[in-house]
Each structure stands twice: as C-alpha cells, then as structure tokens.
Protein backbone atom coordinates (compact mmCIF):
# COMPACT_ATOMS: atom_id res chain seq x y z
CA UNK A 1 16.68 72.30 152.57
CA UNK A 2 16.07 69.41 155.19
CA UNK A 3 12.80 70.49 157.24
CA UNK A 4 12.49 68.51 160.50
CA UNK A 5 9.16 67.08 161.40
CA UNK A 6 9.56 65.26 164.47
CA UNK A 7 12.31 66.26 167.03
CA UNK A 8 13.55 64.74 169.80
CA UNK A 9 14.55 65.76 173.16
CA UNK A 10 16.25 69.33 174.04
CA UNK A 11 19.76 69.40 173.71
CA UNK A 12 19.71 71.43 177.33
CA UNK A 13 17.62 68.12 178.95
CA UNK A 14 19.95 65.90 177.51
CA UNK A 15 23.19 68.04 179.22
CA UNK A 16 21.53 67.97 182.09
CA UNK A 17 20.87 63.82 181.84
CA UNK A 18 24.56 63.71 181.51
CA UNK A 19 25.55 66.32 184.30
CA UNK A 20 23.87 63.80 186.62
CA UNK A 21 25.13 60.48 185.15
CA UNK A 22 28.45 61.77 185.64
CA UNK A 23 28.15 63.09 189.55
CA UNK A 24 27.29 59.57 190.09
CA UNK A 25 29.79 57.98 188.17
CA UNK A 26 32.38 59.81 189.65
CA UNK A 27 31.45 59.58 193.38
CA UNK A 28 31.41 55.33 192.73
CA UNK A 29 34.66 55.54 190.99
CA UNK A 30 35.58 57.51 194.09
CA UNK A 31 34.51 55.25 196.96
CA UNK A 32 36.18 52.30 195.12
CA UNK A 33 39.31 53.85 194.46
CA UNK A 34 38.82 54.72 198.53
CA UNK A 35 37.47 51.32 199.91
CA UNK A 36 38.40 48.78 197.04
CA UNK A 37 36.72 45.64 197.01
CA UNK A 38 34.34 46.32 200.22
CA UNK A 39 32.80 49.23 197.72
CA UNK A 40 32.16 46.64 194.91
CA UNK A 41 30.73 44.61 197.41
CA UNK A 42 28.65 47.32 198.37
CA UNK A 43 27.73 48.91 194.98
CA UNK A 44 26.85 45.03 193.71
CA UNK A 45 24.60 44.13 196.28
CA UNK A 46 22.50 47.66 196.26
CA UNK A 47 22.42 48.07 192.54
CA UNK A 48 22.29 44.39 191.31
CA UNK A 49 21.35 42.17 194.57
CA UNK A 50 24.24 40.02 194.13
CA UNK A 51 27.03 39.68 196.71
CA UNK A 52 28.36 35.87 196.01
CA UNK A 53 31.19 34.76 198.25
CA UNK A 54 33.69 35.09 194.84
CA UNK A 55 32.31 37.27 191.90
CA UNK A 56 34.47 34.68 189.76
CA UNK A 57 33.47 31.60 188.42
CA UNK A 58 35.88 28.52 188.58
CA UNK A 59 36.03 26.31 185.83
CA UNK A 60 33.85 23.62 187.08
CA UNK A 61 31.33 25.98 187.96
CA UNK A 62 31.75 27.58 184.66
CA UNK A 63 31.38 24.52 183.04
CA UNK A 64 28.16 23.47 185.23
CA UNK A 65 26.68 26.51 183.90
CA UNK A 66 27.25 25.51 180.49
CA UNK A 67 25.86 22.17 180.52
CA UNK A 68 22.23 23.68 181.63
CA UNK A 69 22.51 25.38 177.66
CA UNK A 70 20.47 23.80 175.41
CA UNK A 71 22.62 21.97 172.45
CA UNK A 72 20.65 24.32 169.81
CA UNK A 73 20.96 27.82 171.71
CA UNK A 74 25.05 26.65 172.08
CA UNK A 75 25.27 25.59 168.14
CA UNK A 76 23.80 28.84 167.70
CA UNK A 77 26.43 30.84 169.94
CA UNK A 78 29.24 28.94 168.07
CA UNK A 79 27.94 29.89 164.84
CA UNK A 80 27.92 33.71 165.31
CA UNK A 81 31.43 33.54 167.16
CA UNK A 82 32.28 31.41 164.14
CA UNK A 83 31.32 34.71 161.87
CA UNK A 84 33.24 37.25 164.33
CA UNK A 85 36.07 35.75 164.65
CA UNK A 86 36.36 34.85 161.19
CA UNK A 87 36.10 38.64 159.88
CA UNK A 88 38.62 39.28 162.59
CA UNK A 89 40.96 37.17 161.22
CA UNK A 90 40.82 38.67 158.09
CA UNK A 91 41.25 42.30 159.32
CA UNK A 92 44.27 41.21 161.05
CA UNK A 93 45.56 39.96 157.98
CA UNK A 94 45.74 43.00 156.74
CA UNK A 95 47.61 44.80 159.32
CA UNK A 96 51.55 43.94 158.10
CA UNK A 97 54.23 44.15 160.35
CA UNK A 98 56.60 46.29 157.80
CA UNK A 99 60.21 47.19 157.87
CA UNK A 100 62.07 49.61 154.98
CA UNK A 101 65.22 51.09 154.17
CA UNK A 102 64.34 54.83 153.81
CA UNK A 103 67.52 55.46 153.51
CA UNK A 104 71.26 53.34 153.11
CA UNK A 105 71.79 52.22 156.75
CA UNK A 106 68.42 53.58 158.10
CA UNK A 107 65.76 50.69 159.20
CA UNK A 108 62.32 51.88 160.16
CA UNK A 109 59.50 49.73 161.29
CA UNK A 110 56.66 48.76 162.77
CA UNK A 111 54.88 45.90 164.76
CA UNK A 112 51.63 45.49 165.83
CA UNK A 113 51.71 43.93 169.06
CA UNK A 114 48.77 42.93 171.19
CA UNK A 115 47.30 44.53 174.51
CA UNK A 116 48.66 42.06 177.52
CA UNK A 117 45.33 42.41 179.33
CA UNK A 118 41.39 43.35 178.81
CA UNK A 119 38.57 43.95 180.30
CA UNK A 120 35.55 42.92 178.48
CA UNK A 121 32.24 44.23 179.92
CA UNK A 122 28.93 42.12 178.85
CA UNK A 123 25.40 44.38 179.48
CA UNK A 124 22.68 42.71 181.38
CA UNK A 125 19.80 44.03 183.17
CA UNK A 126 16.49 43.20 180.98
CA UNK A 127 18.21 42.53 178.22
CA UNK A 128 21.55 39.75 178.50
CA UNK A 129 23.52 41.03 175.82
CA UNK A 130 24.54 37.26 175.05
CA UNK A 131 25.83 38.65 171.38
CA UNK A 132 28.53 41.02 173.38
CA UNK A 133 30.36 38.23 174.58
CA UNK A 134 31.18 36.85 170.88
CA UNK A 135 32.50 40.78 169.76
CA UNK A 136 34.55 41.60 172.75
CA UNK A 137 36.01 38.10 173.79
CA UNK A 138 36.28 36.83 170.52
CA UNK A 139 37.81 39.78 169.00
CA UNK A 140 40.40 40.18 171.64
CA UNK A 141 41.24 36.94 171.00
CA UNK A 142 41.72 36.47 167.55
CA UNK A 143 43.52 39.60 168.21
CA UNK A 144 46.29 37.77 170.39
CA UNK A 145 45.74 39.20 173.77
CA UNK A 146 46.72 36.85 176.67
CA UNK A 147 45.02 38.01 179.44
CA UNK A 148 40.63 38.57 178.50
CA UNK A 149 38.75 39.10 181.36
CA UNK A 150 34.95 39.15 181.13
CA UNK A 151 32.46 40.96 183.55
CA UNK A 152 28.57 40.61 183.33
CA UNK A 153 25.88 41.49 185.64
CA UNK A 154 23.65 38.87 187.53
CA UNK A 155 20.06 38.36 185.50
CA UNK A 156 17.44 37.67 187.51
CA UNK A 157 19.54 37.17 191.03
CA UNK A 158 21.66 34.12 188.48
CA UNK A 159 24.75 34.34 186.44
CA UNK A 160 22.99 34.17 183.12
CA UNK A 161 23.41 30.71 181.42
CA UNK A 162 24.06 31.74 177.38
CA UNK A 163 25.93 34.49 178.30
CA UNK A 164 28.90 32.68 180.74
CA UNK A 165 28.53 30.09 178.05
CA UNK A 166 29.85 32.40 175.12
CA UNK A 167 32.06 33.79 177.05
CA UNK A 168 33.94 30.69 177.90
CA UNK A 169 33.23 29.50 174.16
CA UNK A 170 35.04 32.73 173.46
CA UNK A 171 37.87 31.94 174.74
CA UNK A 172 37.51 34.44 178.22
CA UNK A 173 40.56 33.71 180.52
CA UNK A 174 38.72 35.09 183.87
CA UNK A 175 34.52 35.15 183.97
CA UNK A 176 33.03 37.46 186.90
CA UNK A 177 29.40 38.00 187.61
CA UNK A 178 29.69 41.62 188.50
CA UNK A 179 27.87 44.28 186.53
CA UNK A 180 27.86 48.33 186.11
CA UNK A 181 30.57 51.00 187.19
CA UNK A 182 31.62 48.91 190.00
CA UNK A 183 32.59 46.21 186.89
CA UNK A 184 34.37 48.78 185.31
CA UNK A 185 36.58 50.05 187.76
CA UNK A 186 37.54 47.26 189.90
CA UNK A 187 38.78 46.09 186.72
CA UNK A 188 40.81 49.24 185.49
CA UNK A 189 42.06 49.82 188.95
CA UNK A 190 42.94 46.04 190.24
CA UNK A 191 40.79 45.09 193.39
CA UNK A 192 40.48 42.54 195.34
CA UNK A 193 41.76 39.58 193.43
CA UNK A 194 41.41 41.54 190.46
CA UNK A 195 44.63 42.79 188.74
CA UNK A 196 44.44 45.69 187.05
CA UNK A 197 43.76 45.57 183.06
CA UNK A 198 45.68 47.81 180.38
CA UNK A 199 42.16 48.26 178.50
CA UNK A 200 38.07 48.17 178.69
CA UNK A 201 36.30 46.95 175.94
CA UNK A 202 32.32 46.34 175.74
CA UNK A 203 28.85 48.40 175.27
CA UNK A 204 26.81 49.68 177.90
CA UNK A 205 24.51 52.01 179.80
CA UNK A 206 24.67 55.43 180.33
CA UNK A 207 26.79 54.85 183.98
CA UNK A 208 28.80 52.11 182.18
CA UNK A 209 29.71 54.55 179.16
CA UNK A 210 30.56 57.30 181.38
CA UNK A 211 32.51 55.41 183.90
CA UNK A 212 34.72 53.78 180.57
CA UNK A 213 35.20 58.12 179.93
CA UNK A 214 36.34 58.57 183.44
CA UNK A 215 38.97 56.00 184.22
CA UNK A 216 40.07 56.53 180.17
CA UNK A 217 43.85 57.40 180.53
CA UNK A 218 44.05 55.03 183.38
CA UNK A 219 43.15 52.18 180.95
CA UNK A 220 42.57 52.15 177.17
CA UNK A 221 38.73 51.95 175.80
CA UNK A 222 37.63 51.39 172.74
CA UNK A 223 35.28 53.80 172.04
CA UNK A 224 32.22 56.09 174.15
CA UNK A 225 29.59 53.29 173.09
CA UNK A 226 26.37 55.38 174.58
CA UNK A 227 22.58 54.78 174.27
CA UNK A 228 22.03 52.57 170.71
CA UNK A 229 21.49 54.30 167.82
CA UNK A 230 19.62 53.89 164.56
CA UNK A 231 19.36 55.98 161.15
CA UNK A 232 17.52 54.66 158.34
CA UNK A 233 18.45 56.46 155.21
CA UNK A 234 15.15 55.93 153.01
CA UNK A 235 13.33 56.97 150.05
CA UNK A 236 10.26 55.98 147.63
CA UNK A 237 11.12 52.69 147.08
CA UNK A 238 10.73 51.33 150.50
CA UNK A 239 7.87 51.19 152.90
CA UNK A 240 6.68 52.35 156.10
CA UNK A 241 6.16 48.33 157.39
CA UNK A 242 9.68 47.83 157.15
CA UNK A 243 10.91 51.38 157.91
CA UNK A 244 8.92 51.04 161.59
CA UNK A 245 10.06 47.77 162.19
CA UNK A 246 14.00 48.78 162.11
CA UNK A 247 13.56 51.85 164.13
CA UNK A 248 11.53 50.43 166.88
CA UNK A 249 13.88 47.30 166.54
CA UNK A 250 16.99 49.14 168.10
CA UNK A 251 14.71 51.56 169.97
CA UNK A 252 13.75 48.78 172.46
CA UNK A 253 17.42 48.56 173.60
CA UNK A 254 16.34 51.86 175.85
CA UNK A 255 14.46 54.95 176.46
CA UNK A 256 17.21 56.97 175.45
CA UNK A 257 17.93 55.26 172.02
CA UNK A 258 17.29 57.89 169.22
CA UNK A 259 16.12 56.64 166.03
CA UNK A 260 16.17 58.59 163.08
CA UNK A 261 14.56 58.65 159.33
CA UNK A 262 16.06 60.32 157.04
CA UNK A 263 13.90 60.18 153.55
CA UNK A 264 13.10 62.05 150.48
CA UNK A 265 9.29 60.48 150.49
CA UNK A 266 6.63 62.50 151.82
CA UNK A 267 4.61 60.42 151.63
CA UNK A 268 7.07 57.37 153.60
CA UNK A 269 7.40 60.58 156.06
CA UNK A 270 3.62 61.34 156.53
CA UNK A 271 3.00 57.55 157.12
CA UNK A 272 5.46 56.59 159.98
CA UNK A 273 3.45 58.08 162.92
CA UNK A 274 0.46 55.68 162.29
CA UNK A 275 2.86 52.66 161.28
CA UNK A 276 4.70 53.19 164.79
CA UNK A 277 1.68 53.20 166.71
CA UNK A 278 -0.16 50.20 164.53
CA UNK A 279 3.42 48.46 165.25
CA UNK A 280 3.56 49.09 169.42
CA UNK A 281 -0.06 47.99 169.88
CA UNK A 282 1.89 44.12 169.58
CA UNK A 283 5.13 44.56 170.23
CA UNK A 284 6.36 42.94 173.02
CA UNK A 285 8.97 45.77 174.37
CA UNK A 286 6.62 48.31 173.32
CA UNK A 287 7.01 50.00 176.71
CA UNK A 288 10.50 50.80 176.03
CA UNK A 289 10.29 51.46 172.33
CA UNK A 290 7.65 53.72 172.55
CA UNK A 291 9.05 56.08 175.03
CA UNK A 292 12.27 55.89 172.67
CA UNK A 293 10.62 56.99 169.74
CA UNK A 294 8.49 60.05 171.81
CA UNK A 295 11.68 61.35 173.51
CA UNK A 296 14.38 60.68 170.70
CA UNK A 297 12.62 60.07 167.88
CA UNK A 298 13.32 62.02 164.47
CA UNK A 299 11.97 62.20 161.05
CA UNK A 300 13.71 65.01 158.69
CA UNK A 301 12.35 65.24 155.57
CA UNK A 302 15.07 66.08 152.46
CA UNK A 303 14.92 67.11 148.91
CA UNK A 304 17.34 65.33 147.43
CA UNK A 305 20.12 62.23 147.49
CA UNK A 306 23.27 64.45 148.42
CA UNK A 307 20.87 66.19 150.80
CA UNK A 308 20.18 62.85 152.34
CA UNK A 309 23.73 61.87 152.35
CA UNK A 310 24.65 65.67 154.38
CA UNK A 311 22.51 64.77 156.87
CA UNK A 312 23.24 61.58 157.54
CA UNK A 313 26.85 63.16 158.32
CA UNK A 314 25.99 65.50 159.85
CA UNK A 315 24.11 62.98 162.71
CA UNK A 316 27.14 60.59 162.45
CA UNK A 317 25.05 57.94 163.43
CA UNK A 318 25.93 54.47 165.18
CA UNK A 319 24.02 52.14 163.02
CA UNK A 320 22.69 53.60 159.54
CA UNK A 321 19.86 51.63 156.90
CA UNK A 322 20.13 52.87 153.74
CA UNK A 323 16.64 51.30 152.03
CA UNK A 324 16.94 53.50 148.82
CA UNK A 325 17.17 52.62 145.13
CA UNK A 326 20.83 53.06 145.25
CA UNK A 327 22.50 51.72 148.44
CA UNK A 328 25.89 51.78 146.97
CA UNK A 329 25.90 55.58 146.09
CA UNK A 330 25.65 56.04 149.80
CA UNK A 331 28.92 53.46 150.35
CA UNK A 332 30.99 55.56 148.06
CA UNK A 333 29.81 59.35 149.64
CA UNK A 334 28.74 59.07 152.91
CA UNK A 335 31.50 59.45 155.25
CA UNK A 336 30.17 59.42 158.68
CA UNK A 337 28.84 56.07 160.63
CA UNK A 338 29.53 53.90 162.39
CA UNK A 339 28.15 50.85 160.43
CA UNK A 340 26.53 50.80 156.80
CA UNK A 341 23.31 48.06 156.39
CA UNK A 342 23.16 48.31 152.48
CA UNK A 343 19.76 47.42 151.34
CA UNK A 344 16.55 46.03 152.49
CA UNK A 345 17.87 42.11 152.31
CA UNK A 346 20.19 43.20 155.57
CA UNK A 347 19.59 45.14 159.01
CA UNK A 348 20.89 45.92 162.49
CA UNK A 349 20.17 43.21 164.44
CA UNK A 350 22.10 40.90 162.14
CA UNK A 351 25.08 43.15 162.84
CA UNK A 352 24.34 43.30 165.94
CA UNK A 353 23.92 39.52 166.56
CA UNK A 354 25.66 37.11 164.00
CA UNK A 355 26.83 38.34 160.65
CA UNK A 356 30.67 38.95 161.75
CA UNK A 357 30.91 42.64 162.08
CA UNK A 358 31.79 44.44 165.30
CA UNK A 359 28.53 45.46 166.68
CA UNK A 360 30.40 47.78 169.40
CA UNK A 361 30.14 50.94 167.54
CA UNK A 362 30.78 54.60 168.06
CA UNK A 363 27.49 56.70 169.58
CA UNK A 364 27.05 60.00 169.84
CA UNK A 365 29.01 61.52 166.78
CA UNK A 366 31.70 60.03 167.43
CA UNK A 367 31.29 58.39 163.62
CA UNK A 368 32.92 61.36 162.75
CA UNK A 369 36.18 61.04 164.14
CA UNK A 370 36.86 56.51 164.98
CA UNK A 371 35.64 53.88 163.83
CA UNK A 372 34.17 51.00 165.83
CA UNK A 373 35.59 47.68 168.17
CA UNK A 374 37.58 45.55 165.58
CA UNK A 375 40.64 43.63 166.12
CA UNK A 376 42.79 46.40 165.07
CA UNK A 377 41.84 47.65 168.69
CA UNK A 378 43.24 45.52 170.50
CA UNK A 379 46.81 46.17 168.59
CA UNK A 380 49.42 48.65 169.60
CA UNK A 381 51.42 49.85 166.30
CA UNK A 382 54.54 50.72 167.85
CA UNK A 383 57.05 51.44 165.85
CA UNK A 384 61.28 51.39 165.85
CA UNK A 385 64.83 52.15 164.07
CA UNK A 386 67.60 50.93 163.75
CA UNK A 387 71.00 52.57 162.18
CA UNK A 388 74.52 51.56 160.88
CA UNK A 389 77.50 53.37 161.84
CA UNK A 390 77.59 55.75 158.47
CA UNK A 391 74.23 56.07 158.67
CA UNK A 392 73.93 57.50 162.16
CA UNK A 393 76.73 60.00 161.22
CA UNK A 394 74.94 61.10 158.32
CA UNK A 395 71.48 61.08 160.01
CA UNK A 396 73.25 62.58 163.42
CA UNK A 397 74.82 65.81 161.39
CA UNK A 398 71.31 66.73 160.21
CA UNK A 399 70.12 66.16 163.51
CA UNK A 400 72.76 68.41 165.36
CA UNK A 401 71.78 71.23 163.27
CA UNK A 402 67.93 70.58 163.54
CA UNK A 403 68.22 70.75 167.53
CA UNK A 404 70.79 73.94 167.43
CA UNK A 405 67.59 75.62 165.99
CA UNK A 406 65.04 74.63 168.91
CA UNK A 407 67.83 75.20 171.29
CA UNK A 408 67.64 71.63 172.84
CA UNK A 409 71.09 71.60 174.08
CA UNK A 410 70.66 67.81 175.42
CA UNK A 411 69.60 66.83 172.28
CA UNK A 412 71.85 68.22 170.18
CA UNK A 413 74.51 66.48 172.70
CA UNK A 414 73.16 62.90 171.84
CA UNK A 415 73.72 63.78 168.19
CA UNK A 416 77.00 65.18 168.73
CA UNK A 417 78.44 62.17 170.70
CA UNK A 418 78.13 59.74 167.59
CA UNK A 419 79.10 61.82 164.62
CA UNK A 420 82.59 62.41 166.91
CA UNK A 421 82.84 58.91 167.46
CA UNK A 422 81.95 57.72 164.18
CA UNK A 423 82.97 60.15 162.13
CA UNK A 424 86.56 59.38 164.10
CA UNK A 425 86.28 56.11 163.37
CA UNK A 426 86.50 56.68 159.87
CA UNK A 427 89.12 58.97 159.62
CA UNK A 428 86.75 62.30 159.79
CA UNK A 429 83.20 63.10 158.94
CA UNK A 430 82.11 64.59 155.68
C-alpha cells in the first residue's frame, strides 16, 4: 500500500485559496462588464503600472520591438516555433474531413472547421513566458484560425522584447500589452477597440485560470491550466541529483506548484530532503522553489510498478517523469496525464520550451477527463446530412413512429410532411 511521507498543503487551505481567488475574479469581471474599457484601464494601471495611450502595438512599433532582439535569441524563437508548428501540422493531418453512405441515399459527414477568432493569453510577471507565444499563436495558426489575438502583460514597466517578437513570428494578427483578468475579459467580452473573441487559449495564474472558468460559456477555453505541475514517476535506477533537479525545475514557476515523487526506492525516498536543500542553497529561484516544495511538496512511497502506475492516476498529474527501468510499461498502462517525459534523456522544460509538444496542459486532475492545447482545439467537428428523395421517405417513416413514442407532435409533423410528398410522388409509400 502507498504510505505518504511528505504531504502537502490541506485540502481545506487550498478551498479556501480558491474561495478568495474567485471573489476577486468575479468582482473584476464585474466592473468590466459594468465600465468596459475605463475598468481595464483601471485594473492595468493598479495591478501592472501600465496605462499606454493604445494597449496595441502597430506594426511599426511591433517591428521596432523586434529589431532590439538579438539575431541568436530570434534564431532560437524560430527554431522552437519551427518544432510546434511542425507537430501541429501533423496532428491536423490526422483529423479527416469524412463523408459515408450509411445507408442508399443517406450522406453523413463531418468537417472540421476552424474557430474564426482567439484570444491567446502570454504570462508575464517574473517570469515572460516567451515559450507561450510559440504554443498558443502557433498552434492556432497552423490550425487555420483567421483572427489570433495575443495579450501579454508589461515586464518591468516595457512590452517585453522576445515575447512581442514570437508572437509576431507566430503569426499573431493583433499584439496588446495588457496582462491578467482584465486581459481575459476585455477580450471575451469585446471592449474598447477590442471585438469580442469566440475562444481563450493560454496558461496562467491563479486569477488568470479562474477568470478563463468564469467567462467559459461566453467564450470557448481550452482547458483550466492552474498552478504548474510536476510528477516524477521513479525507482532504483535513477538518482536523487536528477530527481531534485526536475522537481524544483517546475516548482520555481510558483509557490503553489506541487511537485510530486512517486518511487518504489527507499532509499531514492529517504534521500530527497537533503538533495532539495543541498540543491536550493544555489539555485537562483530558490525563493520560490523552496516555498513550493514546503507547501505542495509530496513524496509517496509504493511497493510495486502497478502500484506506482495507480497512483500516478490517481494524481492525474500535468507533467509526469517516468525515470524507471521501464518507461514504456508506463506508456502502455498509465492512463491519466497530461504529458508523458519517457526516460532520463528527456524532461519538462524541453516540453515546455522547444521540443514541439503543447506545453498548455491540463492541472488539477483534469488529466483524467481532456487532454491538453493541440491543434485539434482550435477545430469545431461539426457535422451534417444530406438525403435523396427515397431515402428521406424511408428514413422519415421510421422517424414518424420514433417521435409518436416521445409524443413530439412537431416532430413527428416534419417527418410526416415528406413521406406524403414523396411517397406521392412515387405513386405511394411502402
């Protein structure tokens, strides 16, 4: 049976986190859906000091920005968007537009047609989520939507450089230096010069994530993208050195990032304490990564492979290392992530940063019911039919009969109406 040696915080603290996240989400939401564009104003110059005459850039200020890139760093941004978009691609491949013949004279199909318009929403703050940029903008577009806009906070009272730049390189339509739940709901609602989107896309803080909840059947999302998560799935063959290094890795994204071994070793379990505090005495965001690890921190120790593989479903978590003898074992059980880093020769941060997966992922357990961001997001599967004459009177008797059951009068009616009709036109129905 799993025995838990280090747990994280309360279940009841973290409700009440959330209780007061959301009051403050929803009174912003509130005062914008109330005062529009003055609000953002408002909200953007007490949360982020910014209040610029236009939150969007024009082109030749956009491209300004640019040129202060160095040629390496923008190389580097091409590269990585390079990777995304090229996995994109590929997925989309594999979503067919399809029409059969189910039955003589019936047609049923399917298209997958893109969203008209997105909002993409790039993190700042301490860290500018430059990386962001290349799986929301890229992905929408590879995905064919016309319309990408793309929001990101000031950094350090500036638009930051790398991050307008691969959003342009991306292939944004609209770029706007505006940040946090004012971002997100001047762009689901329309304000200002903002027209309304059909769908948010995009990671984020706590506020961010809960605001993307709250205006969710006003707009599309993609997914509840919370606090980062990492799981590392581990056993004898690996070390504490390495173990540490991936756990504090995503734990610097923020004080509320759980990170979570998972192991078989006792003696990997009994050695991560000291490793984690050897490991913060240099690291640079060790602030950060060390209150991560106290708060949200977990190490459960297991007594077996399956067990290991139960509860890493059972935590559904966002990013999960499996650094075991067997990586592949875990690709063909586990069921329940949101990303799979087989092996020690891979990791998070390359997901996260250039390899060509979606690094906008599902937090929270929601593993255990979508999937993450990928271009198949951005693609409404809408489906149709389409009859002949004999076919709707054959398909329109069966129908008749089906609604006489569920006493749907009008129904029944529409039925009705063509089997007379066509069923007259040939001389009588059968």
């Amino acid at each position: 049976m799993a025995k838990i040696l280090k747990t994280g915080i309360s279940a009841e603290d973290q409700k009440k986190k959330q209780a007061e996240v959301q009051k403050t989400v929803e009174g912003i939401i509130a005062d914008i859906e109330e005062r529009g564009m003055e609000a953002v104003r408002e909200l953007s110059a007490k949360f982020d000091s910014w209040s610029p005459d236009d939150f969007r850039l024009s082109a030749e200020r956009i491209e300004e920005i640019v040129a202060t890139v160095p040629e390496r760093t923008l190389d580097d941004i091409k590269f990585a968007q390079e990777q995304i978009r090229n996995f994109a691609l590929k997925q989309k491949e594999a979503l067919q537009d399809i029409e059969v013949e189910t039955l003589p004279g019936v047609f049923l199909g399917h298209k997958n047609i893109p969203v008209n318009a997105v909002g993409c929403y790039v993190p700042g703050g301490r860290y500018p989520m430059v990386a962001s940029a290349h799986m929301s903008v890229v992905t929408a577009k590879a995905a064919g939507v016309s319309r990408v806009i793309a929001c990101t906070p000031p950094n350090q009272g500036e638009p930051h450089a790398a991050t307008i730049a691969a959003m342009a390189l991306g292939g944004a339509d609209e770029i706007r230096v505006l940040g946090g739940v004012q971002a997100m709901a001047a762009m689901a609602l329309g304000t200002g010069d903002i027209e309304a989107v059909d769908m948010l896309v995009g990671p984020g803080n706590a506020f961010v994530a809960e605001a993307k909840r709250q205006l969710f059947g006003r707009v599309g999302i993609d997914l509840l993208a919370g606090p980062t998560e990492i799981l590392v799935i581990a056993d004898d063959s690996t070390d504490a050195e390495i173990v540490v290094t991936d756990l504090l890795g995503q734990a610097e994204h923020g004080p509320t990032s759980p990170a979570i071994l998972v192991t078989t070793s006792a003696r990997l379990a009994g050695e991560i304490e000291a490793e984690v505090a050897r490991q913060l005495e240099t690291l640079e965001t060790a602030d950060v990564a060390g209150q991560a690890w106290r708060d949200y921190g977990q190490i459960i120790l297991c007594d077996s492979v399956d067990e290991m593989v139960a509860e890493g479903d059972r935590i559904a978590s966002e990013h999960v290392e499996i650094l075991t003898e067997d990586p592949q074992y875990f690709l063909d059980n586990m069921t329940n992530y949101g990303a799979l880093f087989l092996g020690e020769e891979t990791n998070v941060s390359y997901g996260d940063k250039v390899i060509g997966t979606n690094h906008t992922l599902p937090t929270l357990g929601a593993a255990r019911y979508t999937g993450g961001l990928w271009v198949g997001k951005f693609l409404k599967t809408c489906t149709y039919q389409r009859c002949t004459q004999e076919a709707s009177l054959m398909i329109g008797e069966y129908c008749s009969r089906l609604c006489e059951i569920e006493r749907f009068a009008g129904h029944k009616a529409q039925a009705d109406i063509r089997v007379a009709r066509y069923g007259n036109a040939r001389g009588g129905s059968s």
